[in-house]
PDB file of N, CA and C in Angstrom:
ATOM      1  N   UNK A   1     159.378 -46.976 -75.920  1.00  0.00           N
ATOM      2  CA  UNK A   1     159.464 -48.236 -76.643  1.00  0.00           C
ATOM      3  C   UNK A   1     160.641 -49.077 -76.172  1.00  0.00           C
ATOM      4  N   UNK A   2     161.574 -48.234 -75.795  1.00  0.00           N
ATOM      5  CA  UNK A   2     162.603 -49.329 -74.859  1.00  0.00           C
ATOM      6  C   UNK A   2     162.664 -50.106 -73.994  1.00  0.00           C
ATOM      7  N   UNK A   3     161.342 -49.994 -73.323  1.00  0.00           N
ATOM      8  CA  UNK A   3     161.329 -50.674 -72.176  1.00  0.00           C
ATOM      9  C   UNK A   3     160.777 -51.966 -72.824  1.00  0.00           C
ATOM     10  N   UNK A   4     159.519 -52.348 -73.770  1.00  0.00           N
ATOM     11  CA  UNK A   4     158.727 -53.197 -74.634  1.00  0.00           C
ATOM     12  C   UNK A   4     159.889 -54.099 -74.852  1.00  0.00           C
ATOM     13  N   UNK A   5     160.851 -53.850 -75.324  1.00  0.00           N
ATOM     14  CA  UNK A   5     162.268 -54.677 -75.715  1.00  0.00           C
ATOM     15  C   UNK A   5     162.800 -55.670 -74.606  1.00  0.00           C
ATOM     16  N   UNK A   6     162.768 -54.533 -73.548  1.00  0.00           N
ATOM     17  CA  UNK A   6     163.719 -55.318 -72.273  1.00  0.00           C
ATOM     18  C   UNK A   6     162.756 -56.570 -72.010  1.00  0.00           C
ATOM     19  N   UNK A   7     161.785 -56.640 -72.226  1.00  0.00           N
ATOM     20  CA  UNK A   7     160.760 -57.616 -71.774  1.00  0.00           C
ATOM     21  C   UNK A   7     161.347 -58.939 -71.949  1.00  0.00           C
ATOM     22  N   UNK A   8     161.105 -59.751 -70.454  1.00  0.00           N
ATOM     23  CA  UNK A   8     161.943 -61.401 -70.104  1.00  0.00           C
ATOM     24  C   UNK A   8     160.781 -61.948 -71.024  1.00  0.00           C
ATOM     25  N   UNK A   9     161.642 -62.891 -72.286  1.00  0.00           N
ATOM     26  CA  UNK A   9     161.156 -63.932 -72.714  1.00  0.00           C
ATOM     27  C   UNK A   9     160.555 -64.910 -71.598  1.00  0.00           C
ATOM     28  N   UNK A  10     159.102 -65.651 -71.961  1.00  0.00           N
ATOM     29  CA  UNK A  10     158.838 -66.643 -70.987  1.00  0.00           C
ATOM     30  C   UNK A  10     159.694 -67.714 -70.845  1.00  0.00           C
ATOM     31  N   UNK A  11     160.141 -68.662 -69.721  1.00  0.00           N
ATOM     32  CA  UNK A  11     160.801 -69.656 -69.546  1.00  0.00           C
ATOM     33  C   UNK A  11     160.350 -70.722 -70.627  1.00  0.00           C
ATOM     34  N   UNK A  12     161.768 -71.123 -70.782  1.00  0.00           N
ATOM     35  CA  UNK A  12     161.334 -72.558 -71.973  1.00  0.00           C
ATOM     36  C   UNK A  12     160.526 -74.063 -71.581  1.00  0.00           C
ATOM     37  N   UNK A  13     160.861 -73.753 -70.207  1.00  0.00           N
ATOM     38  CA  UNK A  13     160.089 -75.058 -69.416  1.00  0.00           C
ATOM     39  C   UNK A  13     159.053 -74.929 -68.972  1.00  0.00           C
ATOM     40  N   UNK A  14     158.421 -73.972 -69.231  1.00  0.00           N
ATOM     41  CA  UNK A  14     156.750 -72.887 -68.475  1.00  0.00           C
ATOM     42  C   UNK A  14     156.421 -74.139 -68.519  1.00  0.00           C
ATOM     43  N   UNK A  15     155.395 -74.257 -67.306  1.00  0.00           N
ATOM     44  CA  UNK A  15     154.261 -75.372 -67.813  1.00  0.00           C
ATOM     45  C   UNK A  15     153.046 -74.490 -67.761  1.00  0.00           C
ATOM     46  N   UNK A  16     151.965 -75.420 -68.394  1.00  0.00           N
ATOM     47  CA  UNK A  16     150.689 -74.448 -68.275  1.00  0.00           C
ATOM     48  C   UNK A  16     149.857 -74.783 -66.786  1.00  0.00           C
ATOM     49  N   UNK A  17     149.935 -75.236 -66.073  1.00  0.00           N
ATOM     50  CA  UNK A  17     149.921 -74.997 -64.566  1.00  0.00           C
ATOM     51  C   UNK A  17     150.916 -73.930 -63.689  1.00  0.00           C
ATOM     52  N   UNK A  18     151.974 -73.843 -64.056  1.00  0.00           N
ATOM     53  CA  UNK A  18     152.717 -72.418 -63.750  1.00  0.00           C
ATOM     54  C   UNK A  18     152.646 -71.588 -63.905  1.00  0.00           C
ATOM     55  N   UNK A  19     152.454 -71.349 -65.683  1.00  0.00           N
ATOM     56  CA  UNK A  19     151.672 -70.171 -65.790  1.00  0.00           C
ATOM     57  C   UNK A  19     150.255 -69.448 -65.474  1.00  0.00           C
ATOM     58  N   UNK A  20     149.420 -71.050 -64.975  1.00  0.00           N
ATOM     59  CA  UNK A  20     147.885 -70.331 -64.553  1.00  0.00           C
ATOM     60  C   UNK A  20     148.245 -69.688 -63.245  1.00  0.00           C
ATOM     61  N   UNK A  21     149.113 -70.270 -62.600  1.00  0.00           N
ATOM     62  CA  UNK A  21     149.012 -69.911 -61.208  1.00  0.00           C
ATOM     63  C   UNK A  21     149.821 -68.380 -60.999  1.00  0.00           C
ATOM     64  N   UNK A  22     150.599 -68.082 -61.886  1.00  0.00           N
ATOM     65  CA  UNK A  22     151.431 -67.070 -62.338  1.00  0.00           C
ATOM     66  C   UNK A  22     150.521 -65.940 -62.048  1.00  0.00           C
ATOM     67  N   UNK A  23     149.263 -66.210 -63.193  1.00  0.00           N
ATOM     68  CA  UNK A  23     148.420 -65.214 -63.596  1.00  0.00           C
ATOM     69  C   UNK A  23     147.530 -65.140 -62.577  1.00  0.00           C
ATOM     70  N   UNK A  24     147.179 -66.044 -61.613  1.00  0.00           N
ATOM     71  CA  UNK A  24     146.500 -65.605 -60.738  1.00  0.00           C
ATOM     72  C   UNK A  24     147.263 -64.956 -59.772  1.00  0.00           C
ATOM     73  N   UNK A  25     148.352 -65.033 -59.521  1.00  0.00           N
ATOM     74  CA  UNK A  25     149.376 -63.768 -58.647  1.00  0.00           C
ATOM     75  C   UNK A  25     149.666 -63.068 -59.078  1.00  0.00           C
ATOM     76  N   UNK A  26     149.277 -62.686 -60.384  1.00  0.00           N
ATOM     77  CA  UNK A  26     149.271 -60.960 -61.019  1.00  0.00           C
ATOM     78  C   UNK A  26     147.915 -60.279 -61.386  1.00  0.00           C
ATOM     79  N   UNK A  27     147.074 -61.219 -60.598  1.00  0.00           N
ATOM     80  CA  UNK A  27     145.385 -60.324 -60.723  1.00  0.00           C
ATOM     81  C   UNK A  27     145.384 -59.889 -58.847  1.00  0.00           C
ATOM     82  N   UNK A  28     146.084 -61.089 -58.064  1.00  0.00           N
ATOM     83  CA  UNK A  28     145.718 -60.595 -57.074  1.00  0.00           C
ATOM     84  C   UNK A  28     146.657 -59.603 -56.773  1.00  0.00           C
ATOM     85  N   UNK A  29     147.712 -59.615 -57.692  1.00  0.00           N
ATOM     86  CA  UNK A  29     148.852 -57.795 -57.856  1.00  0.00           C
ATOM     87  C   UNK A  29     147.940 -56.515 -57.798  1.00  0.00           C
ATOM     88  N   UNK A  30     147.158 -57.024 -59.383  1.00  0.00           N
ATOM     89  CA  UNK A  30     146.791 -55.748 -59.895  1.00  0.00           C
ATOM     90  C   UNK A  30     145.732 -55.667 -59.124  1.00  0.00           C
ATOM     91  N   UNK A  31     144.993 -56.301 -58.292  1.00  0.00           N
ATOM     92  CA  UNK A  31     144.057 -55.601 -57.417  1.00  0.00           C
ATOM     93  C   UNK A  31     144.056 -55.273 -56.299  1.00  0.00           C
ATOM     94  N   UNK A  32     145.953 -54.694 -55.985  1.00  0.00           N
ATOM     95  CA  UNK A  32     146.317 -54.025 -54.786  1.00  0.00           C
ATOM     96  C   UNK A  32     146.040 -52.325 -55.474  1.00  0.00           C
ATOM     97  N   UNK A  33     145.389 -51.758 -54.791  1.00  0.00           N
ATOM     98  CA  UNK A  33     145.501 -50.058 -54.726  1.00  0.00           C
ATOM     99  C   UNK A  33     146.193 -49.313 -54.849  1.00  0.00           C
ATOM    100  N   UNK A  34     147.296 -49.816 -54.183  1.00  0.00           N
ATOM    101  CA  UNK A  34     148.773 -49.215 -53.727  1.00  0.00           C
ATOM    102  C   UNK A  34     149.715 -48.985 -55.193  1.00  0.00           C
ATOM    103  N   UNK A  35     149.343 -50.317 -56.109  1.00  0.00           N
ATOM    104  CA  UNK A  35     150.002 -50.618 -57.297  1.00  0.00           C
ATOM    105  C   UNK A  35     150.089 -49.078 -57.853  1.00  0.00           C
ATOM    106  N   UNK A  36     151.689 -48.811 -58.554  1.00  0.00           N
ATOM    107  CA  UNK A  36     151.680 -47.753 -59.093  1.00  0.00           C
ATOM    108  C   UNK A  36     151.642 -48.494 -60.660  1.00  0.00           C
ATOM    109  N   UNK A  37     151.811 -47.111 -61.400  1.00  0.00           N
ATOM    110  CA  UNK A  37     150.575 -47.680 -62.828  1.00  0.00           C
ATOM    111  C   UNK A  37     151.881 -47.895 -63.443  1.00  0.00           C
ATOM    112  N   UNK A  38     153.214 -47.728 -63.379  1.00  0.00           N
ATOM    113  CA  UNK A  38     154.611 -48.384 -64.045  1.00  0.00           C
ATOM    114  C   UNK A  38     154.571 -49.656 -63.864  1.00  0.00           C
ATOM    115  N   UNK A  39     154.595 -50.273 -62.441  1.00  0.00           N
ATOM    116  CA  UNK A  39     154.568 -51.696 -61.968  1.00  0.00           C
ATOM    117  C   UNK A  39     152.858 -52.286 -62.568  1.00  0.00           C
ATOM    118  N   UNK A  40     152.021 -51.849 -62.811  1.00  0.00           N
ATOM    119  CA  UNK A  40     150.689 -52.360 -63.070  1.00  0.00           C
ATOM    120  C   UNK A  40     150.787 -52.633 -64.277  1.00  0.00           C
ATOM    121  N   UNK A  41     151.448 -51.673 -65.527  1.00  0.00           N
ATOM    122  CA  UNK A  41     151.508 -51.927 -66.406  1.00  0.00           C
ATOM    123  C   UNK A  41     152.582 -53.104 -66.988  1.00  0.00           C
ATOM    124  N   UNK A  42     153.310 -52.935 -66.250  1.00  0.00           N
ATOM    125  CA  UNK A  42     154.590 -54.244 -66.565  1.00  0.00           C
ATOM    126  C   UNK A  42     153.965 -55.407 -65.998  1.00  0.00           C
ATOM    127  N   UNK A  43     153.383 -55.703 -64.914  1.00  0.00           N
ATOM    128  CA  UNK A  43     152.244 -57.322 -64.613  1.00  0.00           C
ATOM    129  C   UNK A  43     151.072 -57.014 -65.709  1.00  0.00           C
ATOM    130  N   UNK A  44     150.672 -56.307 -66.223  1.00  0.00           N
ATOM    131  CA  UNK A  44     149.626 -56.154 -67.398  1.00  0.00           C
ATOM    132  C   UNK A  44     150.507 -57.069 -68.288  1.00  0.00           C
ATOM    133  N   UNK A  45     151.152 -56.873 -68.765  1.00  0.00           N
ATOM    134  CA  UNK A  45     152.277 -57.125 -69.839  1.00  0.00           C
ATOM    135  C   UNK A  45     152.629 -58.171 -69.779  1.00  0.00           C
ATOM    136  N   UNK A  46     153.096 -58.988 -68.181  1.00  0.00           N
ATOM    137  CA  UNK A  46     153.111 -60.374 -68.261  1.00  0.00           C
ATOM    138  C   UNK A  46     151.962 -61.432 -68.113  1.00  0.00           C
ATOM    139  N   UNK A  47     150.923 -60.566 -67.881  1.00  0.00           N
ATOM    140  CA  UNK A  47     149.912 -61.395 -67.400  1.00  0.00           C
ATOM    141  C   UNK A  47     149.164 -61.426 -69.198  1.00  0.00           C
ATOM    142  N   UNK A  48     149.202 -60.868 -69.741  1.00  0.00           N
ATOM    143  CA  UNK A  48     149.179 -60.964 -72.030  1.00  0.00           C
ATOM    144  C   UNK A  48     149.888 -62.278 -72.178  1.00  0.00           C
ATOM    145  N   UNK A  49     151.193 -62.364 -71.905  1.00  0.00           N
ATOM    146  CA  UNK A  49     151.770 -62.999 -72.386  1.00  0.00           C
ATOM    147  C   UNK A  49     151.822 -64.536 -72.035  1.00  0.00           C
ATOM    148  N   UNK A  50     151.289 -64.594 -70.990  1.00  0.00           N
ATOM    149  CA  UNK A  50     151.143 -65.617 -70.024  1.00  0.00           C
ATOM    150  C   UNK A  50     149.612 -66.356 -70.534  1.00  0.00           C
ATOM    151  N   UNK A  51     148.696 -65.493 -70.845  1.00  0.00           N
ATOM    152  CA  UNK A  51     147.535 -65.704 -71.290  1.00  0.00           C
ATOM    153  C   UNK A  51     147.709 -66.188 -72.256  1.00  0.00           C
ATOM    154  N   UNK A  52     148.422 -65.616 -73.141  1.00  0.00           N
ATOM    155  CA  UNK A  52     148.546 -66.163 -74.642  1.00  0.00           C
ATOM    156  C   UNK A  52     149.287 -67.577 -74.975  1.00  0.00           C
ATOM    157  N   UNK A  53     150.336 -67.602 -74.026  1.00  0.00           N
ATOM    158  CA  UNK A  53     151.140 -68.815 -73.327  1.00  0.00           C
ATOM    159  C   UNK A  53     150.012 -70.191 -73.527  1.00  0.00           C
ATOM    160  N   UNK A  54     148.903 -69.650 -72.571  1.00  0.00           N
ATOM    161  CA  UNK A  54     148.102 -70.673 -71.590  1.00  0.00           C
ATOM    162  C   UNK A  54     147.158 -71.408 -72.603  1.00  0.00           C
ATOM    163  N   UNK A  55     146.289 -70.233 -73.757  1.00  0.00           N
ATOM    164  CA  UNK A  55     145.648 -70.303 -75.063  1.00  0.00           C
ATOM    165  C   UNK A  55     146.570 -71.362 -75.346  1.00  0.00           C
ATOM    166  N   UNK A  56     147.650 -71.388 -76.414  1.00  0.00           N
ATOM    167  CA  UNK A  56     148.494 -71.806 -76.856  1.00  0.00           C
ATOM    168  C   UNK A  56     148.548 -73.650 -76.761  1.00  0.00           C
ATOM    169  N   UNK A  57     148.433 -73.284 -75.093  1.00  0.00           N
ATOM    170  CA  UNK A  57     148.798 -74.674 -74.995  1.00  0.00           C
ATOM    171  C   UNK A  57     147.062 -75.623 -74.808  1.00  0.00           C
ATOM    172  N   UNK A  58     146.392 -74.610 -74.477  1.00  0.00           N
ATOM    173  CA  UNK A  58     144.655 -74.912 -75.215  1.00  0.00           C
ATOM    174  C   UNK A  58     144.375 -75.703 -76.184  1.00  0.00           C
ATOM    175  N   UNK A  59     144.750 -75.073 -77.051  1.00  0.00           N
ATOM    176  CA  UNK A  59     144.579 -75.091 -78.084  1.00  0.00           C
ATOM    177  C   UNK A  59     145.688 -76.331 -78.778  1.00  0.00           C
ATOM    178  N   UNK A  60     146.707 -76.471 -78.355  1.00  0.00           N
ATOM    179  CA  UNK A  60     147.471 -77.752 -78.705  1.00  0.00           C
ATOM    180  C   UNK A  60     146.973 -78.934 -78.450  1.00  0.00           C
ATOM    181  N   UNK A  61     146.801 -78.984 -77.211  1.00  0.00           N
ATOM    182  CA  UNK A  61     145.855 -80.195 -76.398  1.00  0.00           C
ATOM    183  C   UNK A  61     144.777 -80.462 -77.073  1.00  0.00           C
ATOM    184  N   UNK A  62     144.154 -79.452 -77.494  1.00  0.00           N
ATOM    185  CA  UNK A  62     142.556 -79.957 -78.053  1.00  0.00           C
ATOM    186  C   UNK A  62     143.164 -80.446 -79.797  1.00  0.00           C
ATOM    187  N   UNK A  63     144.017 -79.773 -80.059  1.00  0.00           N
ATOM    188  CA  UNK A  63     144.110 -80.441 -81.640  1.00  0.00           C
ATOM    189  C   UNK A  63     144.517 -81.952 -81.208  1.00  0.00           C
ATOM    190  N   UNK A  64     145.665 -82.232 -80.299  1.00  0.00           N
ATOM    191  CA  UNK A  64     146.085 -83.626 -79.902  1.00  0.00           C
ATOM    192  C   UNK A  64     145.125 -84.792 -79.444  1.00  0.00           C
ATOM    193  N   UNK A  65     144.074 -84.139 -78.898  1.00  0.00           N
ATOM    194  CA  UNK A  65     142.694 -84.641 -78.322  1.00  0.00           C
ATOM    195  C   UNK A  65     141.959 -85.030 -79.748  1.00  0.00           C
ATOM    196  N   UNK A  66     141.801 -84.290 -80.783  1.00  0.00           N
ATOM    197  CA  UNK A  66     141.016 -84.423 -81.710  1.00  0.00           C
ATOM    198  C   UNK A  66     141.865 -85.466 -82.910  1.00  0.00           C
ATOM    199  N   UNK A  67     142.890 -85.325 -82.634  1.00  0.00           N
ATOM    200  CA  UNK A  67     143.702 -86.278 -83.733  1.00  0.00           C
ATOM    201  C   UNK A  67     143.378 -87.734 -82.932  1.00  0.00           C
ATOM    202  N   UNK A  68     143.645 -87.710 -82.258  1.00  0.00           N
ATOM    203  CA  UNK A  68     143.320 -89.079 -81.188  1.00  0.00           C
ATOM    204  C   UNK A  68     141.891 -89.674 -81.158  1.00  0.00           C
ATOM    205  N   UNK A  69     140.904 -88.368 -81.282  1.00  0.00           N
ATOM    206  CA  UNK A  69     139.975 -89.053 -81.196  1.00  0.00           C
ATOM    207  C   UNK A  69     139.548 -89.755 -82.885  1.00  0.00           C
ATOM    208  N   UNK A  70     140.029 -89.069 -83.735  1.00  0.00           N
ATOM    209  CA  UNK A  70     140.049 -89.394 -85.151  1.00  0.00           C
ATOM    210  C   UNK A  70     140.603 -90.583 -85.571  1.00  0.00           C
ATOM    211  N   UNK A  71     141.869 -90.773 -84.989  1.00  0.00           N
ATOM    212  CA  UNK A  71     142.541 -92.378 -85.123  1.00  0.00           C
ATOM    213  C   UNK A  71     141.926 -93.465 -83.835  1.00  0.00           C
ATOM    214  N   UNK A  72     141.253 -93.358 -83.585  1.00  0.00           N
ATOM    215  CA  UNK A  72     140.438 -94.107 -82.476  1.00  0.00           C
ATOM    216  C   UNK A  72     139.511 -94.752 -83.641  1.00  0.00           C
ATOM    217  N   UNK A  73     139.620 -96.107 -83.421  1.00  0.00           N
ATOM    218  CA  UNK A  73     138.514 -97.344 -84.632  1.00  0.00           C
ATOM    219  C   UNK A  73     137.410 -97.258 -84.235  1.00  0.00           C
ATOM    220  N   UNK A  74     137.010 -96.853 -82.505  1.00  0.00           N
ATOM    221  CA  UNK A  74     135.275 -96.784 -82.235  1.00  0.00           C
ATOM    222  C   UNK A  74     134.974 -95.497 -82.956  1.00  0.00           C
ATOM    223  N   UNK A  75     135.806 -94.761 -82.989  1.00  0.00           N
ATOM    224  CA  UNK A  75     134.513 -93.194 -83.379  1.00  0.00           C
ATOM    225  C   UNK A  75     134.124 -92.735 -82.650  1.00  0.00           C
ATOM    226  N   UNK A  76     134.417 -92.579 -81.276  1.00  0.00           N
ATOM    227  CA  UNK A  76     134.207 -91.743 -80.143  1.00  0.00           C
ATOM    228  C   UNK A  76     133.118 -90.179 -80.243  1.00  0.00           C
ATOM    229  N   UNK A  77     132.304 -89.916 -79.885  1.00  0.00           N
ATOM    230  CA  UNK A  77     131.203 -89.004 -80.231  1.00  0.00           C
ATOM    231  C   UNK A  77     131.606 -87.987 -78.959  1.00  0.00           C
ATOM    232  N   UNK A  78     131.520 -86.709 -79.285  1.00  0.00           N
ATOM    233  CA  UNK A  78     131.704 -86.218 -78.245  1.00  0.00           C
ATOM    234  C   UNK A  78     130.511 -85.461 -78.339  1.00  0.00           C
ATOM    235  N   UNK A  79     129.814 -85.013 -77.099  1.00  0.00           N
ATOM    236  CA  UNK A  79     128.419 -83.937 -76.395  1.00  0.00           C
ATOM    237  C   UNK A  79     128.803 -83.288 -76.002  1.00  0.00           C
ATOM    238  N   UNK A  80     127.957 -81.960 -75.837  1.00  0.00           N
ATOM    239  CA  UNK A  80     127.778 -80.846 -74.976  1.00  0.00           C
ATOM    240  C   UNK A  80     127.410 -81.442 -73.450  1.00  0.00           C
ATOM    241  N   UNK A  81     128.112 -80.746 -72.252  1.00  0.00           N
ATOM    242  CA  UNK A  81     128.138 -81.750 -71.265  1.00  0.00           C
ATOM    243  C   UNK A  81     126.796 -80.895 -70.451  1.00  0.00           C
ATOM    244  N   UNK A  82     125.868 -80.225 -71.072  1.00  0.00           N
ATOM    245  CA  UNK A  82     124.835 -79.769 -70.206  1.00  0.00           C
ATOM    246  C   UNK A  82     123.971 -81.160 -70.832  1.00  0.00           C
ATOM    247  N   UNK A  83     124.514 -81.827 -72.553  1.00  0.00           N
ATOM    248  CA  UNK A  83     122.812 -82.821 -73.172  1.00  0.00           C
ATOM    249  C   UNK A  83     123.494 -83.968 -71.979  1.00  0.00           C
ATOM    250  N   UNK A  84     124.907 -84.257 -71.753  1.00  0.00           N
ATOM    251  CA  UNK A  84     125.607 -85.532 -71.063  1.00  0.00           C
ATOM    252  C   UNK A  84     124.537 -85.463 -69.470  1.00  0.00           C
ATOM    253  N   UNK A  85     124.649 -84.169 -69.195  1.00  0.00           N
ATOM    254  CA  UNK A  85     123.730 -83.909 -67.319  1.00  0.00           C
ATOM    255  C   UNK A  85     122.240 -84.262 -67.625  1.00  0.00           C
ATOM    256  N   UNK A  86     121.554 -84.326 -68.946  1.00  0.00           N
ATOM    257  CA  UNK A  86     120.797 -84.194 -68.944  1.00  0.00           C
ATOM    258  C   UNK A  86     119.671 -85.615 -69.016  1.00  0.00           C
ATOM    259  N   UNK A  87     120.896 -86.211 -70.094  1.00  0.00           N
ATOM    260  CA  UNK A  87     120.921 -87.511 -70.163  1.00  0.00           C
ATOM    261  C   UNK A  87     120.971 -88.592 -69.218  1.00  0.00           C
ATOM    262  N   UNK A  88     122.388 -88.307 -68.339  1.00  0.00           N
ATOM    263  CA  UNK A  88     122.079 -88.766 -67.248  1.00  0.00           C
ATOM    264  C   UNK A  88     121.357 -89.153 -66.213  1.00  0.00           C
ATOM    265  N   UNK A  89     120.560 -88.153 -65.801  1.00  0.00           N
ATOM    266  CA  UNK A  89     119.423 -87.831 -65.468  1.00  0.00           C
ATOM    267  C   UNK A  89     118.419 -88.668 -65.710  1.00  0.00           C
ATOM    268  N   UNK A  90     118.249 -88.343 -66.768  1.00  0.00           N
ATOM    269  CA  UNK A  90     117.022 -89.059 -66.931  1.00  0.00           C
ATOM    270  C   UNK A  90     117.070 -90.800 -67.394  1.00  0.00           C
ATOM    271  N   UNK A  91     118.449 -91.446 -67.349  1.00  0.00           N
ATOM    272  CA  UNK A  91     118.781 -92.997 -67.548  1.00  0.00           C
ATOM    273  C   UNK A  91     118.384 -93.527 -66.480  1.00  0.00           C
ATOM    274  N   UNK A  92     119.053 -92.760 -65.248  1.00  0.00           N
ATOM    275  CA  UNK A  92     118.715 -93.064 -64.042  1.00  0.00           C
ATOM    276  C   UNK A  92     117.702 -93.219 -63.464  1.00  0.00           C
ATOM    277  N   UNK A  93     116.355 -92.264 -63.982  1.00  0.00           N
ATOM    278  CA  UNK A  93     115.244 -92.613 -63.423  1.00  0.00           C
ATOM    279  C   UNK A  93     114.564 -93.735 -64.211  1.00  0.00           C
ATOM    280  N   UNK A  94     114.917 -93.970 -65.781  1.00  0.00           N
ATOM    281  CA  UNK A  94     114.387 -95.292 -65.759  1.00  0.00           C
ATOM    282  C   UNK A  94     114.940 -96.202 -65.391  1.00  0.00           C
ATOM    283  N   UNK A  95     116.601 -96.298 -65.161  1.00  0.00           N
ATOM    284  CA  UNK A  95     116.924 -97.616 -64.891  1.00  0.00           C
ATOM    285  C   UNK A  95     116.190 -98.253 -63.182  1.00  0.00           C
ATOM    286  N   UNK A  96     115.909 -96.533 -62.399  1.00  0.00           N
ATOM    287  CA  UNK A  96     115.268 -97.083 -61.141  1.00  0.00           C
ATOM    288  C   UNK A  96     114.072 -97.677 -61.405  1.00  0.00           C
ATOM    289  N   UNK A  97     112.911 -97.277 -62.242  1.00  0.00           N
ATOM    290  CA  UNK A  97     111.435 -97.339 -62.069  1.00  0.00           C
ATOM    291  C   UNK A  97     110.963 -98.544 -62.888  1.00  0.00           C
TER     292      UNK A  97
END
């Protein structure tokens, strides 16, 4: 359990582009062979925290996104972007024909 302790707080300036890119240099870690399971488990450990980091800031953005879209006077509608492809689609062939 001592070691769980020593664990580096994330930087206060993380951005969430640093940290994605973080986490993708600790998958292409953990999918060296060589990795012994002390060092695998400690990039396990940052690559949690980093994740949870990344959520975090997910999840901020979309509440900030949704307050915005709420104080917006049009009422902005948002779709599922497979009905938006779908829609598309098919405007286009009438606006051609």
């Amino acid at each position: 359990m001592a070691k769980a302790e020593k664990k580096a707080p994330l930087p206060k300036n993380l951005t969430f582009e640093a940290a994605l890119a973080r986490l993708q240099e600790i998958v292409e870690e953990l999918e060296d062979p060589e990795k012994g399971l002390e060092s695998a488990l400690e990039l396990f450990e940052e690559g949690v925290a980093l994740s949870r980091f990344c959520r975090g800031k997910i999840d901020e953005i979309k509440s900030r996104v949704e307050v915005v879209l709420k104080e917006t006077p049009e009422g902005f509608a948002t779709k599922e972007l497979e009905a938006l492809d779908g829609e598309d689609a098919g405007e286009e062939e009438d606006e051609e024909t």
